[in-house]
Protein backbone atom coordinates (compact mmCIF):
# COMPACT_ATOMS: atom_id res chain seq x y z
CA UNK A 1 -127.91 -157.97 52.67
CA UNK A 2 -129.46 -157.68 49.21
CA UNK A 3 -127.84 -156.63 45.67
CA UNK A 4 -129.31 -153.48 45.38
CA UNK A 5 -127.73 -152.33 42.09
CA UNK A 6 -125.18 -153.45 39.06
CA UNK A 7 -123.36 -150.89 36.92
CA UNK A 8 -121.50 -152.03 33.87
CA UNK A 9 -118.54 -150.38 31.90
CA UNK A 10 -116.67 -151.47 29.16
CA UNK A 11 -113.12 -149.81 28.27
CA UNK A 12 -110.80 -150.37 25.55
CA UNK A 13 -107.01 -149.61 25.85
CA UNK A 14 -104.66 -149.56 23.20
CA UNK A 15 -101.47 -151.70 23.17
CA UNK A 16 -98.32 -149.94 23.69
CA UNK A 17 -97.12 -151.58 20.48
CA UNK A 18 -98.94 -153.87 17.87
CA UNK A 19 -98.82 -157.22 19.25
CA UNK A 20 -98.71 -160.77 17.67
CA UNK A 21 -97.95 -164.82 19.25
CA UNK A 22 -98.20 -167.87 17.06
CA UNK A 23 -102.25 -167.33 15.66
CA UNK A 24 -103.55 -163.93 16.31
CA UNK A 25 -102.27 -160.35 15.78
CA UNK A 26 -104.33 -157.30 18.26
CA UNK A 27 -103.71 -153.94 19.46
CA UNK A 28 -106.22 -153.15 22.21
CA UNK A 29 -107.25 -155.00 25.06
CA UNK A 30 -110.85 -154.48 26.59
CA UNK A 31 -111.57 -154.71 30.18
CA UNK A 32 -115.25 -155.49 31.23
CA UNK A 33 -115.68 -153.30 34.29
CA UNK A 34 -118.33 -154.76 37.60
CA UNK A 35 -119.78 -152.54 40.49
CA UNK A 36 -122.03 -154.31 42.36
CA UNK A 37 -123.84 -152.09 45.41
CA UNK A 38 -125.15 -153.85 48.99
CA UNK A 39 -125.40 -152.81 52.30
CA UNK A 40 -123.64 -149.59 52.20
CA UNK A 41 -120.73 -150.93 49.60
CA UNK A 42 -119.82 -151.70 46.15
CA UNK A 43 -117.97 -154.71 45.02
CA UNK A 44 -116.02 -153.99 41.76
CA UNK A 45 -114.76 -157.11 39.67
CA UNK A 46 -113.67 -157.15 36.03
CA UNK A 47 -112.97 -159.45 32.96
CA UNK A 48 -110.99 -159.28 29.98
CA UNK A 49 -113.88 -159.95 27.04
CA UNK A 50 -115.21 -158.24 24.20
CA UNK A 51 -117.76 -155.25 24.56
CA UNK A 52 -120.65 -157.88 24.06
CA UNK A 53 -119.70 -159.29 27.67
CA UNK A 54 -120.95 -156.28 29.08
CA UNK A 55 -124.07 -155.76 26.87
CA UNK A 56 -124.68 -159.42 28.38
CA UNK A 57 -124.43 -158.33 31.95
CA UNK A 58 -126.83 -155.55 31.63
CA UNK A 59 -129.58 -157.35 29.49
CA UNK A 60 -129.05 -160.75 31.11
CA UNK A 61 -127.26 -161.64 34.01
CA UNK A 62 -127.98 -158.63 36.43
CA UNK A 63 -131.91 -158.28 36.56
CA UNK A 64 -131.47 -162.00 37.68
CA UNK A 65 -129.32 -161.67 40.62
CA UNK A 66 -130.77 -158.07 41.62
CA UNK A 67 -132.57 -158.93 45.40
CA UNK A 68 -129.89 -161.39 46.35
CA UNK A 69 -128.39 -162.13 48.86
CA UNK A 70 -124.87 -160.65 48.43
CA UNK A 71 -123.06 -163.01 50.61
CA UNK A 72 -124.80 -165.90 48.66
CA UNK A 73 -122.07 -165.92 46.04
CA UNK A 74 -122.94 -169.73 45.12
CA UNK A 75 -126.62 -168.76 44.35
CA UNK A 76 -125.86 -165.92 42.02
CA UNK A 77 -123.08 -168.04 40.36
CA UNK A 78 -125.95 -170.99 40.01
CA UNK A 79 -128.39 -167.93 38.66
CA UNK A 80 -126.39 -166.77 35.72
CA UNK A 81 -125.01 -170.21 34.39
CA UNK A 82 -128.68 -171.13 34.75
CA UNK A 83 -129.70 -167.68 32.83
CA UNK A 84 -127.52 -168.38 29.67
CA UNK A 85 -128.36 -171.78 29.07
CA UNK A 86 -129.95 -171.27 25.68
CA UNK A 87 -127.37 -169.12 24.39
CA UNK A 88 -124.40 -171.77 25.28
CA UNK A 89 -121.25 -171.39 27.95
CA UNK A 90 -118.48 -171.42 26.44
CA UNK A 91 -116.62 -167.73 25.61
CA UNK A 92 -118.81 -164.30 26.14
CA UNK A 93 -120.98 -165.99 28.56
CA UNK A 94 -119.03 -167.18 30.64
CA UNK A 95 -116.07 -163.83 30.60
CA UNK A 96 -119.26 -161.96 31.39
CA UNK A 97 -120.55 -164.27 34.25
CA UNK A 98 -116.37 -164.35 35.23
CA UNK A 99 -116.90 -160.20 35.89
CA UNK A 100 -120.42 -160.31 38.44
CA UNK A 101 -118.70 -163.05 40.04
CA UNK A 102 -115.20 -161.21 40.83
CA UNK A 103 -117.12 -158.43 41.86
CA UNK A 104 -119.82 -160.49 44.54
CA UNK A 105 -116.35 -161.45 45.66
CA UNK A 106 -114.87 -158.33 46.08
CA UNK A 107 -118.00 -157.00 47.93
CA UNK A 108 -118.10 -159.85 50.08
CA UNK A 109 -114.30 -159.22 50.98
CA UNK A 110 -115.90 -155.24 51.40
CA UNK A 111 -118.65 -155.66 53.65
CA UNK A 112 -116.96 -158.01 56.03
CA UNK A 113 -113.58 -155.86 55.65
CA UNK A 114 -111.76 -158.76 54.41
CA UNK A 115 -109.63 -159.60 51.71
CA UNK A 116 -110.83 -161.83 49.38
CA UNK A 117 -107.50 -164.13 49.22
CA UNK A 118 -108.38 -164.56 53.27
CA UNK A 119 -112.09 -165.37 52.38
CA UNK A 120 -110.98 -168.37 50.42
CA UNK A 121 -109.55 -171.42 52.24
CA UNK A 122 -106.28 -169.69 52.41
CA UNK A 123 -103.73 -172.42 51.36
CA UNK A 124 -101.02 -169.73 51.17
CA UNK A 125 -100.33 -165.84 51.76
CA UNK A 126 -97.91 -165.56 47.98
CA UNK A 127 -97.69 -167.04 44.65
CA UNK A 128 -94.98 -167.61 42.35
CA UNK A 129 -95.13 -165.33 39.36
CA UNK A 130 -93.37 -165.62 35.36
CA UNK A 131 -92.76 -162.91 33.33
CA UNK A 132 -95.07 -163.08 30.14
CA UNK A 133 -94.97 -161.41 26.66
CA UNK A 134 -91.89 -161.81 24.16
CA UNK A 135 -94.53 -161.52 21.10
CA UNK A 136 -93.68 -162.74 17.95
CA UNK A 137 -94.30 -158.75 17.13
CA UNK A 138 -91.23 -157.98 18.59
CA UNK A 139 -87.50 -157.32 17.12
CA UNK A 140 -84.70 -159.74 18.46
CA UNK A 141 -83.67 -156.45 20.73
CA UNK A 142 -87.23 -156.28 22.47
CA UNK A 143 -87.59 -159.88 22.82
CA UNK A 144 -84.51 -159.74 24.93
CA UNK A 145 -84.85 -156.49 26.91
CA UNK A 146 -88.29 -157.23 28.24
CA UNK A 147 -86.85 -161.14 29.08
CA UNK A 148 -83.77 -160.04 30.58
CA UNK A 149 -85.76 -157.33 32.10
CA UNK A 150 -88.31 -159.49 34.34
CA UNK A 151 -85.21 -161.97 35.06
CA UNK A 152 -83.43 -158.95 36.76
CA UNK A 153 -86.52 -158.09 38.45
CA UNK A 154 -86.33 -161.18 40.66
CA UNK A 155 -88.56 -163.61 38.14
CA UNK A 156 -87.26 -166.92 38.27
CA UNK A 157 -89.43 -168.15 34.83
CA UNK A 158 -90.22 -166.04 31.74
CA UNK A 159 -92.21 -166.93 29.36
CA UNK A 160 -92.15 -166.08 25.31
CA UNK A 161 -94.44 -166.74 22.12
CA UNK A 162 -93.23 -168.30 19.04
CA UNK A 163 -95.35 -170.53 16.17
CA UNK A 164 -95.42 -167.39 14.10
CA UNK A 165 -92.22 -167.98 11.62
CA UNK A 166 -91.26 -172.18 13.51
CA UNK A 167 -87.93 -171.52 11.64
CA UNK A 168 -87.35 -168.38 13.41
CA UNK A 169 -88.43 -169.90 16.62
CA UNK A 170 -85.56 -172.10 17.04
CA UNK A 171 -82.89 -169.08 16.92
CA UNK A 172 -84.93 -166.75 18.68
CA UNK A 173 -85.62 -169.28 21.59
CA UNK A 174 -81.66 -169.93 21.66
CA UNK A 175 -81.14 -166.25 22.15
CA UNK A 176 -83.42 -165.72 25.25
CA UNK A 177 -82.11 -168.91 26.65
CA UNK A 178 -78.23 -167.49 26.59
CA UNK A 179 -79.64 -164.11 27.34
CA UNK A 180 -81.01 -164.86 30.85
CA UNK A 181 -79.06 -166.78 34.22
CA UNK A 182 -79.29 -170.55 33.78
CA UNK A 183 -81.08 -169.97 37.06
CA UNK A 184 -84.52 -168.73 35.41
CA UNK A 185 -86.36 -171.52 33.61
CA UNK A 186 -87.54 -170.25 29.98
CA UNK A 187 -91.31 -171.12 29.02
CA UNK A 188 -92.76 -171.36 25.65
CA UNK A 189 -95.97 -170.54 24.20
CA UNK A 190 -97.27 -171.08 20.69
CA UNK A 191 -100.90 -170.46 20.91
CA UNK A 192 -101.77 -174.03 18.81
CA UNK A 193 -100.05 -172.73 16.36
CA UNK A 194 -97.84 -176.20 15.13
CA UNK A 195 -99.38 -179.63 13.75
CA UNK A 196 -98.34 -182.51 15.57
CA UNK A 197 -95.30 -183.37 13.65
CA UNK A 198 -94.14 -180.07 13.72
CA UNK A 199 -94.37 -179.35 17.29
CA UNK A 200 -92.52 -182.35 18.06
CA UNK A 201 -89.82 -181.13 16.36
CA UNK A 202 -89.86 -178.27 17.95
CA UNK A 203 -89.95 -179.96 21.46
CA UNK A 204 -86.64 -181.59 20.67
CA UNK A 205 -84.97 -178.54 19.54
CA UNK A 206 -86.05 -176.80 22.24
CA UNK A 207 -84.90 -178.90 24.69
CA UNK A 208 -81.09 -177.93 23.64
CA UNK A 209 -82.00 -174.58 25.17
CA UNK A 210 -83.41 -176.47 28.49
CA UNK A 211 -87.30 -174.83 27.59
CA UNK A 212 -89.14 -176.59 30.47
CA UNK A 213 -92.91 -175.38 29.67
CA UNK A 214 -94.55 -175.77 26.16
CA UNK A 215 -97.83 -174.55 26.02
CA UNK A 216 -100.54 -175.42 23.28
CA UNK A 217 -97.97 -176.69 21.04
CA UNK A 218 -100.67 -177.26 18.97
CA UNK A 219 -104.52 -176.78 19.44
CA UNK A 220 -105.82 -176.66 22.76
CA UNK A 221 -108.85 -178.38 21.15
CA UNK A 222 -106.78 -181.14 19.75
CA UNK A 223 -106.31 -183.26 22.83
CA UNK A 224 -105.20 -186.66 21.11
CA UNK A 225 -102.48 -184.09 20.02
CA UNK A 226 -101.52 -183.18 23.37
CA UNK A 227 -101.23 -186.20 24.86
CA UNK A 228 -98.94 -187.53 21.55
CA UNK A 229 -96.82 -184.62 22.48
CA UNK A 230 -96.76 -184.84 26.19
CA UNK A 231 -95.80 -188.80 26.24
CA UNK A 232 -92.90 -188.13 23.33
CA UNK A 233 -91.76 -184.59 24.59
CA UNK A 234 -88.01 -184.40 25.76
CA UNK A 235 -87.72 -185.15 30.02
CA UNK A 236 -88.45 -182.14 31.87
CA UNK A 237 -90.86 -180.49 29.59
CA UNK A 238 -94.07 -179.29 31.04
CA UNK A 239 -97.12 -179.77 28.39
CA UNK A 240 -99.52 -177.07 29.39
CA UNK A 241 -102.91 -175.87 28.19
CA UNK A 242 -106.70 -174.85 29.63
CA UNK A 243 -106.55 -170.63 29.37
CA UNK A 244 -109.61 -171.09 27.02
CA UNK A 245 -111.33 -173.31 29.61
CA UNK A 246 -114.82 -172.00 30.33
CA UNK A 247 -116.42 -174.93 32.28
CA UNK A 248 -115.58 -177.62 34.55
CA UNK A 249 -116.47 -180.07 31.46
CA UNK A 250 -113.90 -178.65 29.96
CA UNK A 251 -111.30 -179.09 32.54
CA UNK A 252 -112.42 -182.19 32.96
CA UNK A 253 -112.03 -183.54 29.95
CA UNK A 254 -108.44 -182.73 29.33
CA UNK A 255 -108.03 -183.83 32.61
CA UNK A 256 -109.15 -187.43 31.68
CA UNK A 257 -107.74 -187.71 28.20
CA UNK A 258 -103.73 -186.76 29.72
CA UNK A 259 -103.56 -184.38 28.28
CA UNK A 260 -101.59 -181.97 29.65
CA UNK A 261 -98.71 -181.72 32.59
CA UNK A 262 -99.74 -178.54 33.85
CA UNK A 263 -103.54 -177.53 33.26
CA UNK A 264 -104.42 -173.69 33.43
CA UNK A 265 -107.19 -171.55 33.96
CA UNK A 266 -108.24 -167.96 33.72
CA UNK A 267 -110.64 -166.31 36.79
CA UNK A 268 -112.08 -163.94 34.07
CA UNK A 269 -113.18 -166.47 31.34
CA UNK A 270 -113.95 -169.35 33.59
CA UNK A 271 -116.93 -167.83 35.12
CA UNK A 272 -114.76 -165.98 38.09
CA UNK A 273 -113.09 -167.04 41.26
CA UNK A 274 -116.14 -169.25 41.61
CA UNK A 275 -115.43 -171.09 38.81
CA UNK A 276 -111.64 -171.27 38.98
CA UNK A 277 -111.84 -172.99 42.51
CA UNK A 278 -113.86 -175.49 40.67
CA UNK A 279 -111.01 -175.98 38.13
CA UNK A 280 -108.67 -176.72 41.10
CA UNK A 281 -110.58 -178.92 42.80
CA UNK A 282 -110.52 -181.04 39.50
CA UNK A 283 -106.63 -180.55 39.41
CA UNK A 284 -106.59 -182.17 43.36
CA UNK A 285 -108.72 -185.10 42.30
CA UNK A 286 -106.32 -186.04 39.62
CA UNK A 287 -103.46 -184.87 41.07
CA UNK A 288 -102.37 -182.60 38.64
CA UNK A 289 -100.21 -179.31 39.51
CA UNK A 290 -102.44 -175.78 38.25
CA UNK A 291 -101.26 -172.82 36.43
CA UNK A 292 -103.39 -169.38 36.23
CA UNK A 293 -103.24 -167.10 33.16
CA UNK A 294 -102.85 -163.71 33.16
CA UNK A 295 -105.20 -161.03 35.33
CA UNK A 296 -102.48 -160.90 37.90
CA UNK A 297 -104.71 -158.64 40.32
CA UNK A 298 -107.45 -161.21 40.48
CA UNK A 299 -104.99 -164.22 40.87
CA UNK A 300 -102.78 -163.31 43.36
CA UNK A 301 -106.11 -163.85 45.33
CA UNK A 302 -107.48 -166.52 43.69
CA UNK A 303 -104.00 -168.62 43.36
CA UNK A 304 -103.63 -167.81 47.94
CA UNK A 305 -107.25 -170.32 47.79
CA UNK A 306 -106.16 -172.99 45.46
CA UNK A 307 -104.75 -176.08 46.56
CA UNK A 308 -102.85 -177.16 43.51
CA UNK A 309 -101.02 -173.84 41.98
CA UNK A 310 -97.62 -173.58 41.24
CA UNK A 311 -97.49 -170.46 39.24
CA UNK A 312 -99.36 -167.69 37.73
CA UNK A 313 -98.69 -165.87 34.30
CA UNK A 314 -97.48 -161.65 34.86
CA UNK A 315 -98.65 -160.74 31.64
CA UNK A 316 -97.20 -157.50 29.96
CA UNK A 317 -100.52 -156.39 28.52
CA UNK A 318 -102.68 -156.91 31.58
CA UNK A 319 -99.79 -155.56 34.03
CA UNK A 320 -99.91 -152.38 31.83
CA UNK A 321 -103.92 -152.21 31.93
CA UNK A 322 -104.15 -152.86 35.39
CA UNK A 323 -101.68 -150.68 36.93
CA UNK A 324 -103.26 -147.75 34.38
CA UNK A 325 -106.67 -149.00 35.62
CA UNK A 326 -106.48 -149.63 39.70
CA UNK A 327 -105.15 -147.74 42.17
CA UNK A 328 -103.84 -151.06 44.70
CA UNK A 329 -103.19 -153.23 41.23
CA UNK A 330 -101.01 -156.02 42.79
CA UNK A 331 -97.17 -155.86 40.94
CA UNK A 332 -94.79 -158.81 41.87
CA UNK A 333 -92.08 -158.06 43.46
CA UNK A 334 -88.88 -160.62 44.19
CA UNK A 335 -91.33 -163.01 41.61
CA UNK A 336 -94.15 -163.56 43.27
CA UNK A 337 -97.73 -161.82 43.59
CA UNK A 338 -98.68 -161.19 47.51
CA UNK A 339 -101.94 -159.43 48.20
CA UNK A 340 -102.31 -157.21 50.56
CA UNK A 341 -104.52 -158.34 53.40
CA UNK A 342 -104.90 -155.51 55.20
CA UNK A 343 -106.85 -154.03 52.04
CA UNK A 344 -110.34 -155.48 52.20
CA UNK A 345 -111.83 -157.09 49.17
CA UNK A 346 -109.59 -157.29 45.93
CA UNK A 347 -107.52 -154.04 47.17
CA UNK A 348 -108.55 -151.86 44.33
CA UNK A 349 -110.26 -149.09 43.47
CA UNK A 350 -110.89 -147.57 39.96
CA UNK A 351 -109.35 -144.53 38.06
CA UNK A 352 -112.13 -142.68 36.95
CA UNK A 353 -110.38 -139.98 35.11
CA UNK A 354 -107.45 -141.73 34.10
CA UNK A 355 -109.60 -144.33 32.19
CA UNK A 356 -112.38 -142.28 31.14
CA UNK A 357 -110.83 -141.52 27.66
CA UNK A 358 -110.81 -145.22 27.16
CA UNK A 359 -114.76 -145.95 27.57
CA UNK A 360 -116.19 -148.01 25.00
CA UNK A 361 -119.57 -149.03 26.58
């Protein structure tokens, strides 16, 4: 069966309330919308990315992959990376590659009435989800409702931001930490937000509130850093980074320098399910334990395929987006993501009139 067609959307959602973490401030989220059409069915597979990922899809990536075969994921996933090779793979390119490929997966899962988790070499049926937002944005009072509130909802990690105000950090981390059952670990993310002095510190005052994950204490970029923090860190603190990982060389590289305890990656900026298999199979051959970030929908299927997961990020803003978004939009429930294989393909299927007020492209 041949791609017969690709339709593109764009749609841009305001936050519920301005939101901040350690080196950025935002208050809309875009989602990069998919449908690809074949034998009677349409695929639909998205990406979190700016406008200009879906301008790329049009112009670039889909006259190249119209005519083929749609259970030939591989070849289409070869096609585009091969398509965009002048205008470089890191970022856009890759978040707009990351939304064909989700969606040649979901049609795949579609035309054989499958779901995609049980099209991958299903390693389990669930994944372990943490409860993720506590921006900087937020008041003392909302930091601890929404903590406390995924902690009562059966998650046994949560995860907050800090780096914005390191000073404030300390007292704010403190609060969450006598807030919520010794029972659920507390995670910390600051975005690269400390130099390398600073954010070992940090690590050792965090440790009096038992933190066990510390992610891009500093730069993602600055892997010398990272592996200065991970060897001196306090016992029992995960060093994590790799959500702006858009290629295996990237992976790979952080990989090979130590970098990191825990390395993550992101099925809608790594170049899709495709790529984020890829990622994993680096984690085996190193034997390092894998984290996914955010997009809980596409990762509850992704994360059943991957050999090396222990966790995925349930991320306030894309929990809100996707449940407003898909009807099927996978929710955890007792803390962990489960999809639904009795639904073929990714589960979902898109609001048309609830979103249309939202398109941007």
């Amino acid at each position: 069966m041949k791609i017969e067609s690709i339709k593109v959307r764009a749609f841009t959602v305001p936050t519920k309330t301005p939101e901040s973490d350690g080196t950025l401030e935002w208050d809309k989220t875009t989602i990069v919308i998919v449908n690809i059409a074949a034998g009677g069915a349409e695929g639909l597979g998205y990406s979190y990315a700016d406008v200009a990922a879906a301008h790329l899809i049009e112009q670039t990536l889909a006259p190249k992959i119209i005519g083929v075969n749609a259970f030939a994921i591989g070849e289409a996933w070869r096609i585009m990376t091969q398509a965009i090779r002048n205008l470089g793979r890191p970022g856009i390119c890759s978040m707009a590659i990351a939304a064909v490929d989700n969606a040649l997966w979901d049609l795949k899962g579609k035309l054989l009435n499958t779901a995609v988790a049980a099209l991958l070499p299903m390693a389990r049926t669930e994944v372990m989800a943490y409860g993720s937002g506590g921006f900087t944005s937020y008041s003392e009072r909302e930091l601890l409702d929404q903590m406390t509130g995924w902690a009562r909802d059966g998650m046994r990690a949560v995860k907050m931001k800090i780096g914005r105000d390191p000073c404030a950090d300390i007292a704010r981390v403190k609060s969450v930490r006598q807030a919520i059952s010794p029972d659920v670990q507390l995670f910390v993310d600051a975005n690269g937000a400390y130099t390398r002095k600073q954010a070992l510190g940090q690590a050792r005052r965090f440790a009096d509130s038992d933190v066990r994950w510390f992610e891009e204490p500093v730069s993602s970029d600055d892997l010398d850093g990272l592996r200065l923090i991970r060897d001196s860190a306090p016992a029992g603190m995960d060093i994590a980074a790799g959500e702006y990982g858009y290629d295996t060389w990237y992976f790979e590289r952080m990989l090979s320098a130590g970098a990191v305890d825990v390395l993550q990656a992101d099925a809608t900026r790594c170049a899709g399910i495709t790529g984020f298999l890829q990622a994993d199979a680096l984690c085996a051959g190193h034997c390092m334990p894998f984290s996914a970030h955010t997009a809980p929908t596409i990762h509850a299927h992704a994360c059943c395929g991957a050999h090396r997961i222990v966790h995925t990020e349930y991320f306030f803003d894309h929990v809100r987006v996707e449940k407003m978004a898909f009807d099927g939009a996978i929710e955890a429930k007792g803390g962990v993501l489960r999809p639904d294989l009795s639904r073929p393909g990714l589960g979902i299927e898109w609001k048309t009139a609830d979103m249309a007020q939202y398109q941007t492209y």
